[in-house]
N, C-alpha and C. Protein backbone atom coordinates (compact mmCIF):
# COMPACT_ATOMS: atom_id res chain seq x y z
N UNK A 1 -17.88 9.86 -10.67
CA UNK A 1 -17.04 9.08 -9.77
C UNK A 1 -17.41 9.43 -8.33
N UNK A 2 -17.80 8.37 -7.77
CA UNK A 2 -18.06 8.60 -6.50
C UNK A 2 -16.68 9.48 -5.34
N UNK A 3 -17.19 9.79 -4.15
CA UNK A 3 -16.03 10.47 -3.40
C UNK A 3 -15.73 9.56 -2.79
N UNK A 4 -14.48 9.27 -3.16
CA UNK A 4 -13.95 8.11 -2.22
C UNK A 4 -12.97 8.51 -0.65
N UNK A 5 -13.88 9.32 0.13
CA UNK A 5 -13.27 9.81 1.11
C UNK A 5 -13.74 8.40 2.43
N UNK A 6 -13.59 8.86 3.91
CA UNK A 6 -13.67 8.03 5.20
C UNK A 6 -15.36 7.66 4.88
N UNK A 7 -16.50 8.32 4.81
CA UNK A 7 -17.31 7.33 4.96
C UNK A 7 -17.95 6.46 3.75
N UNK A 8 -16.76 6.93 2.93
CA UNK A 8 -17.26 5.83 1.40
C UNK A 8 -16.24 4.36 1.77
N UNK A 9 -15.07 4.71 2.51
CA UNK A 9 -14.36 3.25 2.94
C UNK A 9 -15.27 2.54 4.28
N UNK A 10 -15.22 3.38 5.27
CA UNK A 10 -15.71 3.09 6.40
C UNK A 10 -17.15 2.45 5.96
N UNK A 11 -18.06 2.64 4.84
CA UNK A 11 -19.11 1.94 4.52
C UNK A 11 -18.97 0.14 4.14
N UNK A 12 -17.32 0.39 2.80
CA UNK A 12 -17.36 -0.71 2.24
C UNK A 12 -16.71 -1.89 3.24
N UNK A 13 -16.19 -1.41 4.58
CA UNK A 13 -15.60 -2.21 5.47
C UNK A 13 -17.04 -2.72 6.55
N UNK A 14 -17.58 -1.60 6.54
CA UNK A 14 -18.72 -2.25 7.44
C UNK A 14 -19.44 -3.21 6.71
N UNK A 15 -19.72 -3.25 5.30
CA UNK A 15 -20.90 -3.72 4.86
C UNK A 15 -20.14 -4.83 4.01
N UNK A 16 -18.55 -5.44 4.27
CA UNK A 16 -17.67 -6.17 4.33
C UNK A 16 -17.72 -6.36 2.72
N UNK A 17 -18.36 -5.11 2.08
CA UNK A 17 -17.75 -5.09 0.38
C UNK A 17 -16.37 -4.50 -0.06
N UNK A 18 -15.64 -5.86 0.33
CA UNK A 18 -14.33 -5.32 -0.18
C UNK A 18 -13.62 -6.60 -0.80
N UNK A 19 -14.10 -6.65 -2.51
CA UNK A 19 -13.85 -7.72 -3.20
C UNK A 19 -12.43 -8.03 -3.69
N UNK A 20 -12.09 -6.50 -3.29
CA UNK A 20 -10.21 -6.64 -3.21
C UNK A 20 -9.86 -7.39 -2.83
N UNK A 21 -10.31 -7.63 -1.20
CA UNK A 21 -9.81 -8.72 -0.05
C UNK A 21 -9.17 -9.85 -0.46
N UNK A 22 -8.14 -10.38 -0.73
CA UNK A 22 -7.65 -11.60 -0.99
C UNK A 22 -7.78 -12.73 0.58
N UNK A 23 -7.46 -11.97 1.17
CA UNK A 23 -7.68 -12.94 2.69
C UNK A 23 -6.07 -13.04 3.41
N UNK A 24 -5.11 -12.95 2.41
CA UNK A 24 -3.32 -13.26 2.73
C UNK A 24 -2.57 -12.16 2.00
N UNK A 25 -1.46 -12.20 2.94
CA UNK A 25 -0.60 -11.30 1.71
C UNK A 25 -0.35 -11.90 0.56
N UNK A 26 -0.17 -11.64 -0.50
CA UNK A 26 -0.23 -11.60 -1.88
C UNK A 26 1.23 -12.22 -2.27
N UNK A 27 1.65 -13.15 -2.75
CA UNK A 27 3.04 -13.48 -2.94
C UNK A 27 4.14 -12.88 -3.73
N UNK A 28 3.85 -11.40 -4.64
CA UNK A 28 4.91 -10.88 -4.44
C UNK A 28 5.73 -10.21 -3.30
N UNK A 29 4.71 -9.59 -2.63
CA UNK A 29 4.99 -9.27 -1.29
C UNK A 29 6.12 -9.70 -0.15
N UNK A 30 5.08 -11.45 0.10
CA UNK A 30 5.54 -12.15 0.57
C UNK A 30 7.06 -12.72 0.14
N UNK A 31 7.01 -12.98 -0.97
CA UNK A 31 8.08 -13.24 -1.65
C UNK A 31 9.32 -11.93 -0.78
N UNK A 32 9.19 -10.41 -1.10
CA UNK A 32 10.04 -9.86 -0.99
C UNK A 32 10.02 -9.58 0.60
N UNK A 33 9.29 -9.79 1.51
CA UNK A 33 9.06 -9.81 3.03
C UNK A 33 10.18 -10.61 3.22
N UNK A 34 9.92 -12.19 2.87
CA UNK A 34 11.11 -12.80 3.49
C UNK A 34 12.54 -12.78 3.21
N UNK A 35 12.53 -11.96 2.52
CA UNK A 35 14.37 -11.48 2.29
C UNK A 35 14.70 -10.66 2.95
N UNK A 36 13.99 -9.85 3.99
CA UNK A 36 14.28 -8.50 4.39
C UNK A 36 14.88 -9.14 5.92
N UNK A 37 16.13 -8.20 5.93
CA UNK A 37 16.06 -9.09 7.70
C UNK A 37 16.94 -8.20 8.37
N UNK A 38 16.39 -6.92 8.50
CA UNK A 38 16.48 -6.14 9.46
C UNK A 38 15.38 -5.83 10.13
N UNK A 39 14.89 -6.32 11.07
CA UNK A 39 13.31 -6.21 11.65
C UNK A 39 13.03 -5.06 12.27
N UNK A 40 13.87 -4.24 12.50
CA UNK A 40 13.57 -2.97 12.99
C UNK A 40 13.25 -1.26 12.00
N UNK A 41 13.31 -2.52 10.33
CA UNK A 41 13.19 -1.09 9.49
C UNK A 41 11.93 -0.84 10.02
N UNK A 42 11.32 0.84 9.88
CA UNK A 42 10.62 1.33 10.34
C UNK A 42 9.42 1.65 9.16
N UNK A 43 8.34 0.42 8.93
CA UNK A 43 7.61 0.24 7.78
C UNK A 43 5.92 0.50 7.77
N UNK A 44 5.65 0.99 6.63
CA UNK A 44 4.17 2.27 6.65
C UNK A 44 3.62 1.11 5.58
N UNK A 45 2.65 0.98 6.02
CA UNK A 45 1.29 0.52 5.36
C UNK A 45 0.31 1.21 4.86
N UNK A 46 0.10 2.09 3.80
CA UNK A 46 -0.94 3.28 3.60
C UNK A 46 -2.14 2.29 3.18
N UNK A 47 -3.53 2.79 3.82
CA UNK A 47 -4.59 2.31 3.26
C UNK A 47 -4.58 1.03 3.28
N UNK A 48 -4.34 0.59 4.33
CA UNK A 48 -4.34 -1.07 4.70
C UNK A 48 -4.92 -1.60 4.96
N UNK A 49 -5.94 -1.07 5.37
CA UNK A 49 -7.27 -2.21 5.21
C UNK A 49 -7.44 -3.21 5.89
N UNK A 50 -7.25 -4.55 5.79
CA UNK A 50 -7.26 -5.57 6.66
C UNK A 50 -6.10 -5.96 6.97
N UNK A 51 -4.61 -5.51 5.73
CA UNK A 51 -3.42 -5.32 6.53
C UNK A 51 -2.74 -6.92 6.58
N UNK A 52 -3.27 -8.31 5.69
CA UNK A 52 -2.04 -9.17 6.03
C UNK A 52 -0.51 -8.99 5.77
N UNK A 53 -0.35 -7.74 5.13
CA UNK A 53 1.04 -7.32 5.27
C UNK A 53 1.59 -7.32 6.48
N UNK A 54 0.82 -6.27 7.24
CA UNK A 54 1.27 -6.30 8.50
C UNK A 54 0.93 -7.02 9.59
N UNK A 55 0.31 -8.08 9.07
CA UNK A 55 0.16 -9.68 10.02
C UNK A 55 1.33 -10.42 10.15
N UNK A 56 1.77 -10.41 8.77
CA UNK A 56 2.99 -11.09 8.39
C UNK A 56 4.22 -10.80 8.95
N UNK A 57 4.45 -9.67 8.40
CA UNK A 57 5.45 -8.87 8.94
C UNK A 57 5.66 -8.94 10.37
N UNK A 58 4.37 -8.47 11.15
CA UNK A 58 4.51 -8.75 12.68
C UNK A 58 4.91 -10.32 13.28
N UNK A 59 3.88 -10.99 12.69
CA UNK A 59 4.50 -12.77 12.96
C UNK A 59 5.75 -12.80 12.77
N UNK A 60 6.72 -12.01 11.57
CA UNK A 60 7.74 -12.63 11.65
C UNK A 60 8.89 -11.40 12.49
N UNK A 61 8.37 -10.93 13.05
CA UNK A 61 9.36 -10.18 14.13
C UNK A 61 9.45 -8.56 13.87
N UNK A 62 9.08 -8.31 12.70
CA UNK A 62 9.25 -6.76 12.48
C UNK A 62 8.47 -5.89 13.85
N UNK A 63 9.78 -4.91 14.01
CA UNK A 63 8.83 -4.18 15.44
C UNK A 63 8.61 -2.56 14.76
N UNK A 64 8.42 -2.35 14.26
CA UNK A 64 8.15 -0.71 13.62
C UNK A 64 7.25 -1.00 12.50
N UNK A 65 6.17 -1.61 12.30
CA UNK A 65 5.15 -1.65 11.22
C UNK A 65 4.00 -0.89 11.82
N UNK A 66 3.62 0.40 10.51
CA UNK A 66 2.60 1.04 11.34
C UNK A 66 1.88 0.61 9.58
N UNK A 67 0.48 0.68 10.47
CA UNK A 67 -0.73 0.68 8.92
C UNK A 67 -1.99 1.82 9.13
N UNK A 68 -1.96 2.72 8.21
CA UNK A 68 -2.61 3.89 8.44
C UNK A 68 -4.20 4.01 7.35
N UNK A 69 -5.32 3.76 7.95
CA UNK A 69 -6.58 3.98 6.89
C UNK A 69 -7.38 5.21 7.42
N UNK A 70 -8.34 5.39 6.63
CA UNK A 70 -9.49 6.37 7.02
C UNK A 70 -10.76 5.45 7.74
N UNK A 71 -10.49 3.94 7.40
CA UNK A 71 -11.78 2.93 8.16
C UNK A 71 -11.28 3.02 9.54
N UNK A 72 -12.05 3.19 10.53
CA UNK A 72 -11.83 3.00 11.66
C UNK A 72 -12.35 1.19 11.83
N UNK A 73 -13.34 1.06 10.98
CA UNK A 73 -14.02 -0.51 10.93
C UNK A 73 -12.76 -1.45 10.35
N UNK A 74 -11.75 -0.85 9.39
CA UNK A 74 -10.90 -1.89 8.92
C UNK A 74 -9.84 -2.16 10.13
N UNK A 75 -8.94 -0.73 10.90
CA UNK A 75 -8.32 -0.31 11.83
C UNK A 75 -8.61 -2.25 13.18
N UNK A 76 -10.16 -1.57 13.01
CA UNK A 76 -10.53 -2.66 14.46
C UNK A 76 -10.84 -4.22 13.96
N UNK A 77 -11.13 -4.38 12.67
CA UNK A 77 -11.08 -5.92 12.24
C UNK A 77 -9.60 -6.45 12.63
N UNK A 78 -8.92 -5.39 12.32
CA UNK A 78 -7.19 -6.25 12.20
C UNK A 78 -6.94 -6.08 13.32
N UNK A 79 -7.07 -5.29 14.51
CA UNK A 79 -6.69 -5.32 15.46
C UNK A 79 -7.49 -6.77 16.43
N UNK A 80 -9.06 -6.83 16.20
CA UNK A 80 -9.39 -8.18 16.63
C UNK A 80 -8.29 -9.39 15.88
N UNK A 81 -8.08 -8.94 14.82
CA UNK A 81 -7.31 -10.45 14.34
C UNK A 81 -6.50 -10.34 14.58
N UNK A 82 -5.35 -9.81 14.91
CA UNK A 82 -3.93 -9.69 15.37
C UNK A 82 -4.13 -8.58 16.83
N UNK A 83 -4.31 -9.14 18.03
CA UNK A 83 -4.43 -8.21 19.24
C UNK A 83 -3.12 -7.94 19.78
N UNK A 84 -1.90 -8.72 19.22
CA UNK A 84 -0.52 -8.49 20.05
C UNK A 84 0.39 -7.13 19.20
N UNK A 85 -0.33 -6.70 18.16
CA UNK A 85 0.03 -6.03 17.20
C UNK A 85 -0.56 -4.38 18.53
N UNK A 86 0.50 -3.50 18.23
CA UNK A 86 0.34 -2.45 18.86
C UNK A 86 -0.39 -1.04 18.31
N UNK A 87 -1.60 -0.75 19.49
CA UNK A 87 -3.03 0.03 19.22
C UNK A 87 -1.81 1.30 18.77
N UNK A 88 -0.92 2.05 19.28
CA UNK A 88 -0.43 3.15 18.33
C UNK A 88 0.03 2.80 17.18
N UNK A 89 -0.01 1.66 16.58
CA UNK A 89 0.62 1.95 15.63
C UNK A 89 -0.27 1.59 14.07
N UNK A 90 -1.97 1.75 14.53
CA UNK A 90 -2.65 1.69 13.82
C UNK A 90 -3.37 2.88 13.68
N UNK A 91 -2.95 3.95 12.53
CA UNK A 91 -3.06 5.15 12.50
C UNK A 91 -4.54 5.65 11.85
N UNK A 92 -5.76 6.08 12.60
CA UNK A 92 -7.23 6.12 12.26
C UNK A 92 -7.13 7.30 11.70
N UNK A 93 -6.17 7.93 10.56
CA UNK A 93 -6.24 9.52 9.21
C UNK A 93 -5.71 9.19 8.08
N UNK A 94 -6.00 10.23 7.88
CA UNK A 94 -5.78 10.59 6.01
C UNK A 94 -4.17 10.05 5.55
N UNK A 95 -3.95 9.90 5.32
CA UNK A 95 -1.95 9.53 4.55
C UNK A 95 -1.53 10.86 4.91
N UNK A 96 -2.40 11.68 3.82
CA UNK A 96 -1.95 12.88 2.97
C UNK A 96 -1.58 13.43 4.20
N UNK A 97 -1.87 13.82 5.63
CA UNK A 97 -1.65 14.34 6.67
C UNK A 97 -0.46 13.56 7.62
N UNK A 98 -0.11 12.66 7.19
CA UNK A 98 0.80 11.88 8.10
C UNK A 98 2.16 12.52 7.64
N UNK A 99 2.77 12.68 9.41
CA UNK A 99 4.08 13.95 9.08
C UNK A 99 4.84 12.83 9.64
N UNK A 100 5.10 11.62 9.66
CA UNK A 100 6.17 10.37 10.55
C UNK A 100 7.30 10.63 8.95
N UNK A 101 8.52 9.60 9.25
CA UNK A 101 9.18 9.42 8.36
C UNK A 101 9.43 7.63 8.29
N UNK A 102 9.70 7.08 7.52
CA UNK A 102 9.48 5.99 6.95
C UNK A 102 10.85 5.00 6.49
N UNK A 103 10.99 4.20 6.84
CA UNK A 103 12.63 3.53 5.78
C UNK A 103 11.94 2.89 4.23
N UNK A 104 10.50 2.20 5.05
CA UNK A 104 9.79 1.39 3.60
C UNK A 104 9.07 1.63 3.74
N UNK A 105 7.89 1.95 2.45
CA UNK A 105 6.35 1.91 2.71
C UNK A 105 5.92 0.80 1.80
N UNK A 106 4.87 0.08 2.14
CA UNK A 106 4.73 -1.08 0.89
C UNK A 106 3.51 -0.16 0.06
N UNK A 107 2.84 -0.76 -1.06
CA UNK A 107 2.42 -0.27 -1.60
C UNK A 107 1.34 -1.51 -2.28
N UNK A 108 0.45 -1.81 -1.35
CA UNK A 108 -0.93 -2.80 -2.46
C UNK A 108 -2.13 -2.56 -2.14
N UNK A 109 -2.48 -2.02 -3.08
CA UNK A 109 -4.11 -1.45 -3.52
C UNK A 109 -3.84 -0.31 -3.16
N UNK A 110 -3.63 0.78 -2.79
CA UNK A 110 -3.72 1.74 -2.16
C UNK A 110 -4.01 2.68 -3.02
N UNK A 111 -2.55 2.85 -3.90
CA UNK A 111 -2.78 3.70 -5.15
C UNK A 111 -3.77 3.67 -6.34
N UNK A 112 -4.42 2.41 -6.23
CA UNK A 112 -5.22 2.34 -7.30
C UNK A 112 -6.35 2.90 -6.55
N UNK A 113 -6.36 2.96 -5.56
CA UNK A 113 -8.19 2.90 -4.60
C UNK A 113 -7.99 4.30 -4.39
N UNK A 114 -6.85 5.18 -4.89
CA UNK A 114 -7.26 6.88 -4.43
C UNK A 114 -7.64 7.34 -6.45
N UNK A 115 -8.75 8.22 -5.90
CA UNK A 115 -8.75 9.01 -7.16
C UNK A 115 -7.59 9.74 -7.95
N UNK A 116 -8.03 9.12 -9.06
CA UNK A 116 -6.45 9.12 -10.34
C UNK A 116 -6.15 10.98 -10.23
N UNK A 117 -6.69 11.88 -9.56
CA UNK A 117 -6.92 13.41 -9.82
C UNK A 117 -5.53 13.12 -8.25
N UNK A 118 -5.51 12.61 -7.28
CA UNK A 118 -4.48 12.52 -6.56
C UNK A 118 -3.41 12.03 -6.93
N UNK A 119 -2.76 11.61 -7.88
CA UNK A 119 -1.84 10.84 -8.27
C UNK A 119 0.04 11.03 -8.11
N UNK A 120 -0.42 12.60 -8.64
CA UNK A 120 0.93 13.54 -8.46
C UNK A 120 1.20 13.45 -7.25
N UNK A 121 0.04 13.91 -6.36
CA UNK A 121 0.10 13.97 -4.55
C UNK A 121 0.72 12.90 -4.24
N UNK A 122 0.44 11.94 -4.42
CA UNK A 122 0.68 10.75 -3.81
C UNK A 122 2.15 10.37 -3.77
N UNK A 123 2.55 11.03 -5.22
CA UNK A 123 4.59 10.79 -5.43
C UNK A 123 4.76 11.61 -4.26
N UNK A 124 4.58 12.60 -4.45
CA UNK A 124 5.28 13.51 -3.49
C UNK A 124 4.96 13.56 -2.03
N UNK A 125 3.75 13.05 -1.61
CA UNK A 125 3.78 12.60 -0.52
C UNK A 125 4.76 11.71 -0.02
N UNK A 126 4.46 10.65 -0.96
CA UNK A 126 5.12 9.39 -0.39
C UNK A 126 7.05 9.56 -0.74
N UNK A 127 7.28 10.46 -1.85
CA UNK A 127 8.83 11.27 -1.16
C UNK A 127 8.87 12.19 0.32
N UNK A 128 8.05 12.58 0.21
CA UNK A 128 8.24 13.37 1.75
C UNK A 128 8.04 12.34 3.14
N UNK A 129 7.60 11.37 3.17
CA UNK A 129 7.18 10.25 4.12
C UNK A 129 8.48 9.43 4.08
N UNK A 130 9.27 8.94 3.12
CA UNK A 130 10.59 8.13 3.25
C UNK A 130 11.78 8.88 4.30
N UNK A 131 12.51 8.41 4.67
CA UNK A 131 13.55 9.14 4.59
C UNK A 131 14.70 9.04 3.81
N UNK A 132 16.30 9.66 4.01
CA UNK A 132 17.17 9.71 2.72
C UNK A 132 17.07 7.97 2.15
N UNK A 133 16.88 7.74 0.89
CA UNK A 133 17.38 6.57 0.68
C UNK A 133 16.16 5.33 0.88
N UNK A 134 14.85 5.97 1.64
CA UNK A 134 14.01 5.36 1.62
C UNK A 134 13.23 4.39 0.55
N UNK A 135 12.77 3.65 0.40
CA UNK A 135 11.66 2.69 -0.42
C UNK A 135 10.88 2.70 -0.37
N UNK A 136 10.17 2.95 -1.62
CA UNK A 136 8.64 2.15 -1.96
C UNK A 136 8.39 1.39 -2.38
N UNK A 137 7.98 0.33 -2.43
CA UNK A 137 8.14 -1.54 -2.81
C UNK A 137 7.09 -1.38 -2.54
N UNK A 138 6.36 -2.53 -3.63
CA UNK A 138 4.71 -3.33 -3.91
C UNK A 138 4.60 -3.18 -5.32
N UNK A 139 3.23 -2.96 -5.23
CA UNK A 139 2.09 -3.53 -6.51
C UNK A 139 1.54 -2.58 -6.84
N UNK A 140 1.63 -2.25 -8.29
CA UNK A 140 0.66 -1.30 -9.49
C UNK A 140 0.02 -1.65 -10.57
N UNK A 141 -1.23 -1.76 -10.48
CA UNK A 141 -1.95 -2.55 -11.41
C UNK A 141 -1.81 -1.68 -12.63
N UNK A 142 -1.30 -2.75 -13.98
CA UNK A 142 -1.20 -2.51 -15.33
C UNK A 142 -2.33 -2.93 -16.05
N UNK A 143 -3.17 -2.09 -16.19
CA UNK A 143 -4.33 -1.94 -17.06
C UNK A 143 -4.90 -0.43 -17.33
N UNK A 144 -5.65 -0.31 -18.35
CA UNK A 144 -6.10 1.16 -18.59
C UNK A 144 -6.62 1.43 -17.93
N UNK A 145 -6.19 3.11 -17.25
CA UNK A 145 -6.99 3.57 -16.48
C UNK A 145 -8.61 4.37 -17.28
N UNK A 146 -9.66 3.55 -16.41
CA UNK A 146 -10.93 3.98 -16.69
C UNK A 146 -11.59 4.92 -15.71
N UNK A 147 -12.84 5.54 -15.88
CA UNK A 147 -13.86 5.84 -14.88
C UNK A 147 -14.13 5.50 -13.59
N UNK A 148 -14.44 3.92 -14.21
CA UNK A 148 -15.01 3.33 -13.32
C UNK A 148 -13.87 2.41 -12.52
N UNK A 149 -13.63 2.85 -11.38
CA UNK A 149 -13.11 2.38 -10.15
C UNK A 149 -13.50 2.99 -8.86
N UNK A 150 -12.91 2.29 -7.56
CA UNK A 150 -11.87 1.69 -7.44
C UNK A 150 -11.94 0.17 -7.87
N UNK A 151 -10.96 -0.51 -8.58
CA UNK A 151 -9.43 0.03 -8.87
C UNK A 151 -9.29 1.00 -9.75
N UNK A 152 -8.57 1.79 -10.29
CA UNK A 152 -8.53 2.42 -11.14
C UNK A 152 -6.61 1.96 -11.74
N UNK A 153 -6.78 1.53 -12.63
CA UNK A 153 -5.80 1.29 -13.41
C UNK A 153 -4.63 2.27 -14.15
N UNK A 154 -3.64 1.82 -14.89
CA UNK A 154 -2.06 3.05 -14.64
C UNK A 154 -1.29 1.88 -15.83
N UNK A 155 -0.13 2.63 -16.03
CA UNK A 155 0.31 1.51 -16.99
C UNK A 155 2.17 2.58 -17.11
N UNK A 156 2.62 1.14 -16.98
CA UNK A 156 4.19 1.85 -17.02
C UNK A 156 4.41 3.22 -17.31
N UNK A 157 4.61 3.34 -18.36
CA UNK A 157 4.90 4.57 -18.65
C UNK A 157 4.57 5.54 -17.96
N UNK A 158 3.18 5.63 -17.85
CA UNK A 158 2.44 6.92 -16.76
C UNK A 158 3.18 6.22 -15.40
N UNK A 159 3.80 5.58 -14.96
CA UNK A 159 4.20 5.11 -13.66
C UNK A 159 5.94 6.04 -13.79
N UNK A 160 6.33 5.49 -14.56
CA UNK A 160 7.75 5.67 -15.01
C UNK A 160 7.96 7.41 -14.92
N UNK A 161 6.88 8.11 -15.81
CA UNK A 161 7.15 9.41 -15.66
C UNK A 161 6.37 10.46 -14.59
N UNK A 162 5.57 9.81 -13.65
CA UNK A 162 4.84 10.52 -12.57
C UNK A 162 5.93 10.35 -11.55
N UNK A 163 6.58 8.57 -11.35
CA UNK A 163 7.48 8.43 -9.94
C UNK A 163 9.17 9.44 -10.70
N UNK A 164 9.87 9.00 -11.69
CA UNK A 164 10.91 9.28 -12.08
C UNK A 164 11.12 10.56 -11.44
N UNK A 165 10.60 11.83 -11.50
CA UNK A 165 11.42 12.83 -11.05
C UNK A 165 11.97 12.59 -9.26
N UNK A 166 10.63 11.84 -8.58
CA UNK A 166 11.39 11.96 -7.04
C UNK A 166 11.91 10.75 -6.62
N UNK A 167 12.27 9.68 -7.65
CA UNK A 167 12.45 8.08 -7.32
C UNK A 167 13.33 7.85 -8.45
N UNK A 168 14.41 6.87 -7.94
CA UNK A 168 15.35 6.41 -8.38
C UNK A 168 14.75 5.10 -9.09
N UNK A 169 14.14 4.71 -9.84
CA UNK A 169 12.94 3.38 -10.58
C UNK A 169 14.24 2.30 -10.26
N UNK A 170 14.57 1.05 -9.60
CA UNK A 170 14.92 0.10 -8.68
C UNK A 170 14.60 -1.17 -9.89
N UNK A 171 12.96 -0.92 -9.83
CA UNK A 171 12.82 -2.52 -10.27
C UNK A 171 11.14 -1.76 -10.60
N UNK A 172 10.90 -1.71 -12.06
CA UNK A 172 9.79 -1.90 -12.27
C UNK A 172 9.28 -2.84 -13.22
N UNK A 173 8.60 -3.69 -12.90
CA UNK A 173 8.39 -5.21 -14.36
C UNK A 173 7.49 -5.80 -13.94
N UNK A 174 6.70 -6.76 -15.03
CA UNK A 174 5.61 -7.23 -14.64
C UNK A 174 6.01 -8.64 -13.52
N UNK A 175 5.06 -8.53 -12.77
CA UNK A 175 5.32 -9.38 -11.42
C UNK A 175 5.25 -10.98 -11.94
N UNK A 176 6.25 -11.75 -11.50
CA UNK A 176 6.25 -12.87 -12.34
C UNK A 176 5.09 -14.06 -11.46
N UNK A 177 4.81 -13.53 -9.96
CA UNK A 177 4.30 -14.71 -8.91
C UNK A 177 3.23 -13.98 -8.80
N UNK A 178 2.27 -13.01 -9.27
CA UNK A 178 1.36 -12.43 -9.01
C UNK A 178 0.45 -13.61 -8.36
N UNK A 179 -0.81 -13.75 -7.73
CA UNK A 179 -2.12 -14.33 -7.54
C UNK A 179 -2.42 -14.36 -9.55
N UNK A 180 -2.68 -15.82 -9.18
CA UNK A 180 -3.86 -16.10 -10.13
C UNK A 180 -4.46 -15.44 -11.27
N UNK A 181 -5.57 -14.55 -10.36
CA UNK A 181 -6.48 -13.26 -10.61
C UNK A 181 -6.00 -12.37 -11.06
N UNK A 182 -4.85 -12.27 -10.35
CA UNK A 182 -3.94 -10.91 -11.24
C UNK A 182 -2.82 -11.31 -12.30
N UNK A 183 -2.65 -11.85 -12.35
CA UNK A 183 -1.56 -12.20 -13.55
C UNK A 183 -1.65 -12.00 -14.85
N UNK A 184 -0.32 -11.13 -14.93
CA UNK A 184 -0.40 -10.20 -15.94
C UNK A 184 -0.72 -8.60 -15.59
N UNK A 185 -1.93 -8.24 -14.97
CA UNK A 185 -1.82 -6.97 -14.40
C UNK A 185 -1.29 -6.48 -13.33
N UNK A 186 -0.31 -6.44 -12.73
CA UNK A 186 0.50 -6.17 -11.85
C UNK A 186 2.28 -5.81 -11.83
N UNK A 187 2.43 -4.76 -11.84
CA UNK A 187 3.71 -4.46 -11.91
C UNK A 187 4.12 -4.86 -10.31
N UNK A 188 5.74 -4.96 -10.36
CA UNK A 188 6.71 -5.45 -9.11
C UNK A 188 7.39 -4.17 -9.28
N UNK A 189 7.05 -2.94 -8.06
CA UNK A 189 8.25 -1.61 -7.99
C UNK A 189 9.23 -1.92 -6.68
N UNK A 190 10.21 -1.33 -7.06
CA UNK A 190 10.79 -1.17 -6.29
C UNK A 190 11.69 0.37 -6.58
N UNK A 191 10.97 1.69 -5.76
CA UNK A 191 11.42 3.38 -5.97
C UNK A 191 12.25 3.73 -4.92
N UNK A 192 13.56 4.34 -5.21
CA UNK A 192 14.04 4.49 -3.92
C UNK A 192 14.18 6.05 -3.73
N UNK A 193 14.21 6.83 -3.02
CA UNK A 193 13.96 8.34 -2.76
C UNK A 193 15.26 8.69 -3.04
N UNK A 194 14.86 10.17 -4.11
CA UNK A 194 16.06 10.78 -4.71
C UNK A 194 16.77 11.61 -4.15
């Protein structure tokens, strides 16, 4: 398995191999974006990449959306495409090092694109990043996890008993509006901090 650290992303952004890319936010997402209507929750994008989450989100008024990668190349695509979107709040480090606190973090692709050997980290990070009562909402791809990724695949159960000890499980089920492409592999979470 390759190391999927800053210059294994920072490569696939320069060399614009990133077949993830859908181009839009993804309509579960979207779907749960437009119900939210406190625009000032204070919302984390891990590993965002090109970030139409936080295109969206910003178009529609949210003022506390930060999106944090190791690409400095993904960082500056989205910032050319959205320039009214604010340079602090596009964070060029690791997650694992980010000491902010959070009301929501969304959650698409991210977890699948870190090595499955981080997995535990990642609960407990992302409990220590919420604050009381905080959320994690998005997307977990349901398929066997193999070798060969990124993506690397997860499947309820291993979801259910890695998040359960620091997350209150909200809403976990297969996503009924997924894309196309994904339908069927995609769980809809919704974890709220214990």
């Amino acid at each position: 398995m390759e190391s999927l650290n800053e210059p294994y992303w920072e490569n696939r952004y320069k060399n614009k191999d990133t077949k993830w890319d859908i181009g839009y936010v993804s309509t579960p997402l979207k779907t749960y974006f437009d119900q939210l209507t406190n625009k000032s929750l204070k919302i984390l994008i891990p590993g965002g990449g090109n970030s139409y989450e936080a295109e969206y989100l910003h178009n529609k008024g949210f003022t506390e959306v930060y999106v944090v990668d190791v690409s400095e190349t993904a960082l500056q695509n989205f910032k050319k495409r959205v320039p009214t979107f604010s340079s602090e709040k596009l964070l060029h480090q690791d997650f694992f090092k980010l000491e902010e606190t959070f009301d929501l973090i969304i959650e698409q692709t991210f977890f699948c694109a870190l090595n499955p050997s981080l997995r535990d980290e990642y609960v407990s990070k992302m409990h220590q990043l919420l604050k009381p009562k905080g959320k994690l909402v998005g997307l977990l791809f349901n398929f066997p996890l193999t070798e060969d990724g990124p993506p690397f695949g997860g499947s309820e159960a291993e979801y259910k008993k890695r998040f359960s000890p620091f997350f209150k499980i909200k809403i976990m089920e297969t996503a009924h509006n997924s894309i196309p492409e994904r339908k069927g592999n995609e769980l809809f979470v919704m974890l709220q901090k214990k």
